[in-house]
PDB file of N, CA and C in Angstrom:
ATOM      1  N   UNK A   1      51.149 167.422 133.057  1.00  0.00           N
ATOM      2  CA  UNK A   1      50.205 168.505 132.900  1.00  0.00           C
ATOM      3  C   UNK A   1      49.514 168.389 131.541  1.00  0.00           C
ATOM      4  N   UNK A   2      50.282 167.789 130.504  1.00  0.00           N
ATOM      5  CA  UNK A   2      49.677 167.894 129.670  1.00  0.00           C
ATOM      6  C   UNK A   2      48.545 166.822 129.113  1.00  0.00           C
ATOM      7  N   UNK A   3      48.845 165.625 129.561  1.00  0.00           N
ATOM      8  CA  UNK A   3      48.055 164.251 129.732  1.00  0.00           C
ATOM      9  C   UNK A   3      46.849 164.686 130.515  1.00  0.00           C
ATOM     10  N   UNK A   4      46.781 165.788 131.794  1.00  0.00           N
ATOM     11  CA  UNK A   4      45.903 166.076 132.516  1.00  0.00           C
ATOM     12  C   UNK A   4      44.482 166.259 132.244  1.00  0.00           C
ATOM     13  N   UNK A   5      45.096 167.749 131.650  1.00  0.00           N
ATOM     14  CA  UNK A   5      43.634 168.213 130.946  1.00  0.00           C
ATOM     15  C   UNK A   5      43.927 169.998 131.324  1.00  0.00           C
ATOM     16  N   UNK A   6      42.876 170.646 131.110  1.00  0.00           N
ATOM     17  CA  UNK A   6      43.226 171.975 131.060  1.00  0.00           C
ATOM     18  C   UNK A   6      43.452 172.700 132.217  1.00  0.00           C
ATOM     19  N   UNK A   7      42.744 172.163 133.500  1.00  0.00           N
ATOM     20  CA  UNK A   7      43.031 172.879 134.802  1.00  0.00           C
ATOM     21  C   UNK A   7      43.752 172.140 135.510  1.00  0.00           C
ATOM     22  N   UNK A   8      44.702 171.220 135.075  1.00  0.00           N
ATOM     23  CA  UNK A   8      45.724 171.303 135.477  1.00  0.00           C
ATOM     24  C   UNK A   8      47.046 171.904 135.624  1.00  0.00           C
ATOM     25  N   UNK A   9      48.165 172.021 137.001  1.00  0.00           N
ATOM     26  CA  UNK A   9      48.652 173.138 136.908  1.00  0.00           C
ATOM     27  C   UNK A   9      49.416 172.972 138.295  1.00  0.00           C
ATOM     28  N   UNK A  10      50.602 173.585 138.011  1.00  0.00           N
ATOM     29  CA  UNK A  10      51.665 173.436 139.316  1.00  0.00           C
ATOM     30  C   UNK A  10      51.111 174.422 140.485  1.00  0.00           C
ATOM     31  N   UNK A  11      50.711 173.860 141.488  1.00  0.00           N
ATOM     32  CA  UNK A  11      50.655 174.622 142.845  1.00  0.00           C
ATOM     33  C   UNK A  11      51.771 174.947 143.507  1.00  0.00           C
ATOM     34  N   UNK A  12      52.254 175.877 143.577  1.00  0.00           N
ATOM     35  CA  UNK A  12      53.597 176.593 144.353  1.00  0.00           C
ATOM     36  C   UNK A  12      53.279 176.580 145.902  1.00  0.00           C
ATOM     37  N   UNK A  13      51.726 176.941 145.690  1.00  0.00           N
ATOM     38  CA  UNK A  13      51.468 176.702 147.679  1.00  0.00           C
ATOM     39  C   UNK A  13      51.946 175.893 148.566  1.00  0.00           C
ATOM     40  N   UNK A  14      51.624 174.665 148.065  1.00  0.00           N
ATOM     41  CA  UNK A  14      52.064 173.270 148.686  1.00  0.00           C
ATOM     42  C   UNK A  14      52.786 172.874 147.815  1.00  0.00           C
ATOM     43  N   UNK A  15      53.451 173.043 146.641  1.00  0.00           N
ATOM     44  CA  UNK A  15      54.266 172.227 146.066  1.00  0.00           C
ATOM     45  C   UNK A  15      54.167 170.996 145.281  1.00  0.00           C
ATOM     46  N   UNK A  16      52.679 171.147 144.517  1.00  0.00           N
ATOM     47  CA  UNK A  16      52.254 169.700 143.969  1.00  0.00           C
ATOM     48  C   UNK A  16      51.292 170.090 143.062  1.00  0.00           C
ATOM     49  N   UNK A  17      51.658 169.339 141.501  1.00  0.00           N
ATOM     50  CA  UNK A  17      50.823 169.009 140.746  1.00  0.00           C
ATOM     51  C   UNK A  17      49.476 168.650 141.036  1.00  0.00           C
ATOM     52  N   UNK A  18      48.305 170.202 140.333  1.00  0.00           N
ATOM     53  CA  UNK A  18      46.950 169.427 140.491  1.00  0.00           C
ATOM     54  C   UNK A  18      45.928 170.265 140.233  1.00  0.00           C
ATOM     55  N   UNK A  19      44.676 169.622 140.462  1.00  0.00           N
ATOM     56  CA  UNK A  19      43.823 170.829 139.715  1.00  0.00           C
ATOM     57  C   UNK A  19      43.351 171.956 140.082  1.00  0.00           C
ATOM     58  N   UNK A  20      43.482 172.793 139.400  1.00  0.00           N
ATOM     59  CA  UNK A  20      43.912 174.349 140.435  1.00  0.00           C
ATOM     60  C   UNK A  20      42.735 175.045 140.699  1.00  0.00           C
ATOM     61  N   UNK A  21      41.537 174.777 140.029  1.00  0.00           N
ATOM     62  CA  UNK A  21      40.448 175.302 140.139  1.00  0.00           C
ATOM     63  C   UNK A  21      39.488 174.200 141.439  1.00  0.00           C
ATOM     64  N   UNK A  22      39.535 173.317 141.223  1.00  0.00           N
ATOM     65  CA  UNK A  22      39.546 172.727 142.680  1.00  0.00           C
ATOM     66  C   UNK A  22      39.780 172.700 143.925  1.00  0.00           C
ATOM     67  N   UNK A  23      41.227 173.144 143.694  1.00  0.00           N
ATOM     68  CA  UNK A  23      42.218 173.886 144.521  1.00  0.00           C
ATOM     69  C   UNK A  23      41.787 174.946 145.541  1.00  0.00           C
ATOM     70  N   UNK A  24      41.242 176.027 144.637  1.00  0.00           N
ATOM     71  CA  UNK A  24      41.006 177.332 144.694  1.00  0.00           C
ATOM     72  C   UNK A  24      41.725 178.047 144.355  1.00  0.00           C
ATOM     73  N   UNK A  25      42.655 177.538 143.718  1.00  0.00           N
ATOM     74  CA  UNK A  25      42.952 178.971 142.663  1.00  0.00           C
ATOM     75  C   UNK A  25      42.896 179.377 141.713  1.00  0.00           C
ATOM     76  N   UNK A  26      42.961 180.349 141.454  1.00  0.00           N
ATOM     77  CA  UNK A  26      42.205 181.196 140.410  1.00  0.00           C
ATOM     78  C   UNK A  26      42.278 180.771 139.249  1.00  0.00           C
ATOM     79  N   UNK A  27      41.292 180.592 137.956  1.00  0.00           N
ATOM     80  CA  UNK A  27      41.296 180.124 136.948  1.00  0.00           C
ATOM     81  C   UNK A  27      42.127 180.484 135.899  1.00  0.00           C
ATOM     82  N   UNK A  28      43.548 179.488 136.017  1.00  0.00           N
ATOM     83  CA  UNK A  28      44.246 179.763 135.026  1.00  0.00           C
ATOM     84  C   UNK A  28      43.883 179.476 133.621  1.00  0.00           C
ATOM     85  N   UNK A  29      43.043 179.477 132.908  1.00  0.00           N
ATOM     86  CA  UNK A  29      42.371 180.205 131.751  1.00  0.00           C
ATOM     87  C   UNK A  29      42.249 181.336 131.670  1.00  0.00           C
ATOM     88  N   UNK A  30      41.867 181.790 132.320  1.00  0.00           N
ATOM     89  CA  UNK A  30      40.888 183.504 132.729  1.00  0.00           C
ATOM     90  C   UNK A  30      41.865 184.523 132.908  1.00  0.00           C
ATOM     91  N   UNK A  31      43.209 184.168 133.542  1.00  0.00           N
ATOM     92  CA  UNK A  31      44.573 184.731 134.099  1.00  0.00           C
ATOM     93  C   UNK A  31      45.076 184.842 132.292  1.00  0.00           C
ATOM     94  N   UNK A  32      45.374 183.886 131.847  1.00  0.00           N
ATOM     95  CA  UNK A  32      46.002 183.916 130.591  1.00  0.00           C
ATOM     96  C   UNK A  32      45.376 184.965 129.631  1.00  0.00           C
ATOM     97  N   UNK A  33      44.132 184.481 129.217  1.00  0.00           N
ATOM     98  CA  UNK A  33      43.180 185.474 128.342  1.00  0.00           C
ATOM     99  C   UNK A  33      43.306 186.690 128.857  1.00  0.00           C
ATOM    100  N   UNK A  34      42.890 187.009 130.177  1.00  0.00           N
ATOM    101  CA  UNK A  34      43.148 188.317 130.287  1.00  0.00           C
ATOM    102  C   UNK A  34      44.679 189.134 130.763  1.00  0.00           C
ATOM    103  N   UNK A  35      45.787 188.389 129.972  1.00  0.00           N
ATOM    104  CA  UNK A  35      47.158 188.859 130.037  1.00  0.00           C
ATOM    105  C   UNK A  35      47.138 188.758 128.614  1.00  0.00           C
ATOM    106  N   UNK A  36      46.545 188.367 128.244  1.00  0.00           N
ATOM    107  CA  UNK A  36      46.443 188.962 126.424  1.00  0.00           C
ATOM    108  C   UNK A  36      45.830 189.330 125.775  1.00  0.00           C
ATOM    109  N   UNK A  37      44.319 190.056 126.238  1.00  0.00           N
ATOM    110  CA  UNK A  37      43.430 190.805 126.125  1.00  0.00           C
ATOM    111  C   UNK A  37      44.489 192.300 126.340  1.00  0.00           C
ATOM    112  N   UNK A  38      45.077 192.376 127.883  1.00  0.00           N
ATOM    113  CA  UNK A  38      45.915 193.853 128.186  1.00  0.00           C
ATOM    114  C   UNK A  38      46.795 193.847 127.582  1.00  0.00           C
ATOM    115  N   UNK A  39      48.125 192.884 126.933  1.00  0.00           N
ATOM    116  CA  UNK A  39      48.914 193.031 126.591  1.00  0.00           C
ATOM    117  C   UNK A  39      48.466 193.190 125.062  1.00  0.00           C
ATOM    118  N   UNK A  40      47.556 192.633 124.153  1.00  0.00           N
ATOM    119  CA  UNK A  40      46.923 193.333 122.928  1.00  0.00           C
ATOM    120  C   UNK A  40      46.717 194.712 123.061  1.00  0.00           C
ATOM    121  N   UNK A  41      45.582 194.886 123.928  1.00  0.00           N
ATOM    122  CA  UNK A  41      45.545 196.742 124.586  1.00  0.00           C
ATOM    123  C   UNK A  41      46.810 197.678 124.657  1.00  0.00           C
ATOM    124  N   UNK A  42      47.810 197.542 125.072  1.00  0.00           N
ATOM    125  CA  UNK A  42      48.643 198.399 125.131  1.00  0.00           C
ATOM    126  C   UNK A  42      49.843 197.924 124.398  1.00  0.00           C
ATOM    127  N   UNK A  43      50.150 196.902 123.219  1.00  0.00           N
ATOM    128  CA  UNK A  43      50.315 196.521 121.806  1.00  0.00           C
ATOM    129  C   UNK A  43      49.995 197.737 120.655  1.00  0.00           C
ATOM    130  N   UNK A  44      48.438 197.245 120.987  1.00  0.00           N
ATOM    131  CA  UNK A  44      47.683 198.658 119.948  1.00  0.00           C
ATOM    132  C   UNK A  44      48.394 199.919 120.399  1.00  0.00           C
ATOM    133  N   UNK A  45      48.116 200.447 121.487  1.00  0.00           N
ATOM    134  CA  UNK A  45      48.096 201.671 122.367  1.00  0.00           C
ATOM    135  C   UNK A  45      49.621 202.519 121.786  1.00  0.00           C
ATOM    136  N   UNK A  46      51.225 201.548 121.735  1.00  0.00           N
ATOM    137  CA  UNK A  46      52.069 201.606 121.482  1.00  0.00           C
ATOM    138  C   UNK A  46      51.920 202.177 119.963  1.00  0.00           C
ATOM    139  N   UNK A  47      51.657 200.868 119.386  1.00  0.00           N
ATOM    140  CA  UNK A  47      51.528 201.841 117.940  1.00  0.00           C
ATOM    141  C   UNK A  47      50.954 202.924 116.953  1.00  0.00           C
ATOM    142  N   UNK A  48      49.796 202.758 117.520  1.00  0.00           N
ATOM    143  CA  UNK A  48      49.075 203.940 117.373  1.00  0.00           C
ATOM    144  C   UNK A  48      49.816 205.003 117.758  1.00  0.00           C
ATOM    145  N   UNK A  49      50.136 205.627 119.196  1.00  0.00           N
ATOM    146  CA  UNK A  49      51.379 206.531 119.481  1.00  0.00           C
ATOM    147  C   UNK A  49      52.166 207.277 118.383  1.00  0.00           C
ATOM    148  N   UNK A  50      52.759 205.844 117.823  1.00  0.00           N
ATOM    149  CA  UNK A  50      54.187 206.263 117.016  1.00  0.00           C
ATOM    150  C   UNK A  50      53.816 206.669 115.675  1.00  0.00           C
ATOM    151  N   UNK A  51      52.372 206.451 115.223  1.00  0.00           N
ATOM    152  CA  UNK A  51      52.261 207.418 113.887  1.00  0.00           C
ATOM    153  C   UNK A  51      50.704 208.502 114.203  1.00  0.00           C
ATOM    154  N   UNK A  52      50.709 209.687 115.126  1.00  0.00           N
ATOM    155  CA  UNK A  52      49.945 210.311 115.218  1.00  0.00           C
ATOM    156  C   UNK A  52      50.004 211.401 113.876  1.00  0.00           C
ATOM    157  N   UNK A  53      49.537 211.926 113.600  1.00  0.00           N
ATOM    158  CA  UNK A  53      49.572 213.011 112.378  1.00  0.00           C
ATOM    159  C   UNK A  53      48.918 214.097 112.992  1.00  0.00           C
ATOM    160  N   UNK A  54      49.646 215.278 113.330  1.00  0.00           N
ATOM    161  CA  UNK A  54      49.068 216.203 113.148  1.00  0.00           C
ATOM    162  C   UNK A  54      49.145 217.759 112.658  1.00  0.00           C
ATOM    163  N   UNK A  55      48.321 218.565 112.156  1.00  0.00           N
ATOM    164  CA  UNK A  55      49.194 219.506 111.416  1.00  0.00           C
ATOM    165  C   UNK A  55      49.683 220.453 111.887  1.00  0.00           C
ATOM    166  N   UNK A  56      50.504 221.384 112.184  1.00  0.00           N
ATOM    167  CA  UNK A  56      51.425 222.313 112.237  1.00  0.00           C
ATOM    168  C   UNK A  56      50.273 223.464 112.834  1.00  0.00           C
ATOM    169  N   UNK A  57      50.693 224.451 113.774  1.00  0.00           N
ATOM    170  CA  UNK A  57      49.752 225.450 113.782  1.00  0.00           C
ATOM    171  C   UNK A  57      50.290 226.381 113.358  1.00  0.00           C
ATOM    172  N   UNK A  58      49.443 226.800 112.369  1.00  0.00           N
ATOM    173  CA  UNK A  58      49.217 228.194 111.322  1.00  0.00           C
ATOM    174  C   UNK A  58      49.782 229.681 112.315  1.00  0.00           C
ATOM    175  N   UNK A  59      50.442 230.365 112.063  1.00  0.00           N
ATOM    176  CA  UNK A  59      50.455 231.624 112.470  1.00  0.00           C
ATOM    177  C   UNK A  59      49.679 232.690 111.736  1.00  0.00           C
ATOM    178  N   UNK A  60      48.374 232.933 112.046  1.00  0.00           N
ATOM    179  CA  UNK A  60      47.444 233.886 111.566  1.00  0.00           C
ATOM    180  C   UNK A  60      47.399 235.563 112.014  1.00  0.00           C
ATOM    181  N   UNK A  61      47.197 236.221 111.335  1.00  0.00           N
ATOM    182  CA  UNK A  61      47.501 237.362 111.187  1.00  0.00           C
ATOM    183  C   UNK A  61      46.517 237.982 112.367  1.00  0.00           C
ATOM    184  N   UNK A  62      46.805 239.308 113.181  1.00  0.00           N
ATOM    185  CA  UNK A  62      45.724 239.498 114.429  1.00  0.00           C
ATOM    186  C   UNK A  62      44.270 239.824 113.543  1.00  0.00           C
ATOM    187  N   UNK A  63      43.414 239.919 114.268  1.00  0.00           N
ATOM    188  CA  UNK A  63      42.127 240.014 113.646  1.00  0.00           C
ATOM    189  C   UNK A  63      42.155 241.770 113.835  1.00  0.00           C
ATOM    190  N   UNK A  64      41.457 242.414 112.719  1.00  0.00           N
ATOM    191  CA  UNK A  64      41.308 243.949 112.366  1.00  0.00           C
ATOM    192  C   UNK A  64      40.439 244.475 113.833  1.00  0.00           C
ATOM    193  N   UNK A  65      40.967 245.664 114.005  1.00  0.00           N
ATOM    194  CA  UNK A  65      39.427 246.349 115.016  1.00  0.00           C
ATOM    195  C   UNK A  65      38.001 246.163 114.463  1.00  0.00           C
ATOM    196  N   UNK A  66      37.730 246.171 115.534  1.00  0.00           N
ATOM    197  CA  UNK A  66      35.909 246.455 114.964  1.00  0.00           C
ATOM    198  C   UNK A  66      35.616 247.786 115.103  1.00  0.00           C
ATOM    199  N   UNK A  67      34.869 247.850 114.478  1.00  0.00           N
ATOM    200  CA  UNK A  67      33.973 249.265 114.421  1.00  0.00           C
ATOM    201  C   UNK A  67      33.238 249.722 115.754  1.00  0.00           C
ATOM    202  N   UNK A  68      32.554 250.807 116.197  1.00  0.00           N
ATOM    203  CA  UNK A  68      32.090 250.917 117.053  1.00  0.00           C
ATOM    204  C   UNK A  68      30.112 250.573 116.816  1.00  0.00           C
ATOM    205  N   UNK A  69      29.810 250.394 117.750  1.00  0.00           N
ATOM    206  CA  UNK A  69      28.017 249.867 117.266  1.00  0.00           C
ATOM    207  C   UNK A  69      27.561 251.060 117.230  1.00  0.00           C
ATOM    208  N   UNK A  70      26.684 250.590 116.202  1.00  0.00           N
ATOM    209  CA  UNK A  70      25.833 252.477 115.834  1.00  0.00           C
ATOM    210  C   UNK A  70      24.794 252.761 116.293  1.00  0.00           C
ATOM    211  N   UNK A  71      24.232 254.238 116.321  1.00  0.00           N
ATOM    212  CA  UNK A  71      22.868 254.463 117.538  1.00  0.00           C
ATOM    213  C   UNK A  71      22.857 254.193 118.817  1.00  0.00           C
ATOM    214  N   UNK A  72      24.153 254.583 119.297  1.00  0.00           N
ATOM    215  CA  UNK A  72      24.131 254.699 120.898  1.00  0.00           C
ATOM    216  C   UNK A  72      24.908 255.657 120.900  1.00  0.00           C
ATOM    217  N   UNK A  73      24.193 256.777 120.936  1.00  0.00           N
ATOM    218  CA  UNK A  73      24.071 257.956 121.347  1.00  0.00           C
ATOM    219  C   UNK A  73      23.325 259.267 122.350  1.00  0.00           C
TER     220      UNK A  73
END
């Protein structure tokens, strides 16, 4: 595989060394990159998580009555 070149690659279908994009199957380049494109994604996703900051909520005092509106009478 490695003498090959890059799309080379074990076929499990039939059981034989060969080129897989020829083949028809799916471009193992494209498979890889994008298993470490998602696995970067939810890498980040993880850590970010574990240091969120946020502050405490305040217990504020009730707000006063209001007055009644004037000149409606």
């Amino acid at each position: 595989v490695r003498t090959e070149g890059g799309n080379m690659g074990f076929n499990a279908l039939v059981g034989e060394y060969q080129d897989l994009v020829s083949a028809g199957v799916t471009d193992p380049t494209m498979v890889s990159r994008s298993a470490l494109q998602n696995a970067a994604s939810i890498g980040s996703l993880i850590v970010t998580t574990d240091v969120i900051v946020a502050e405490p909520e305040e217990d504020m005092p009730a707000m006063p009555a209001g007055g009644g509106m004037g000149g409606m009478m």
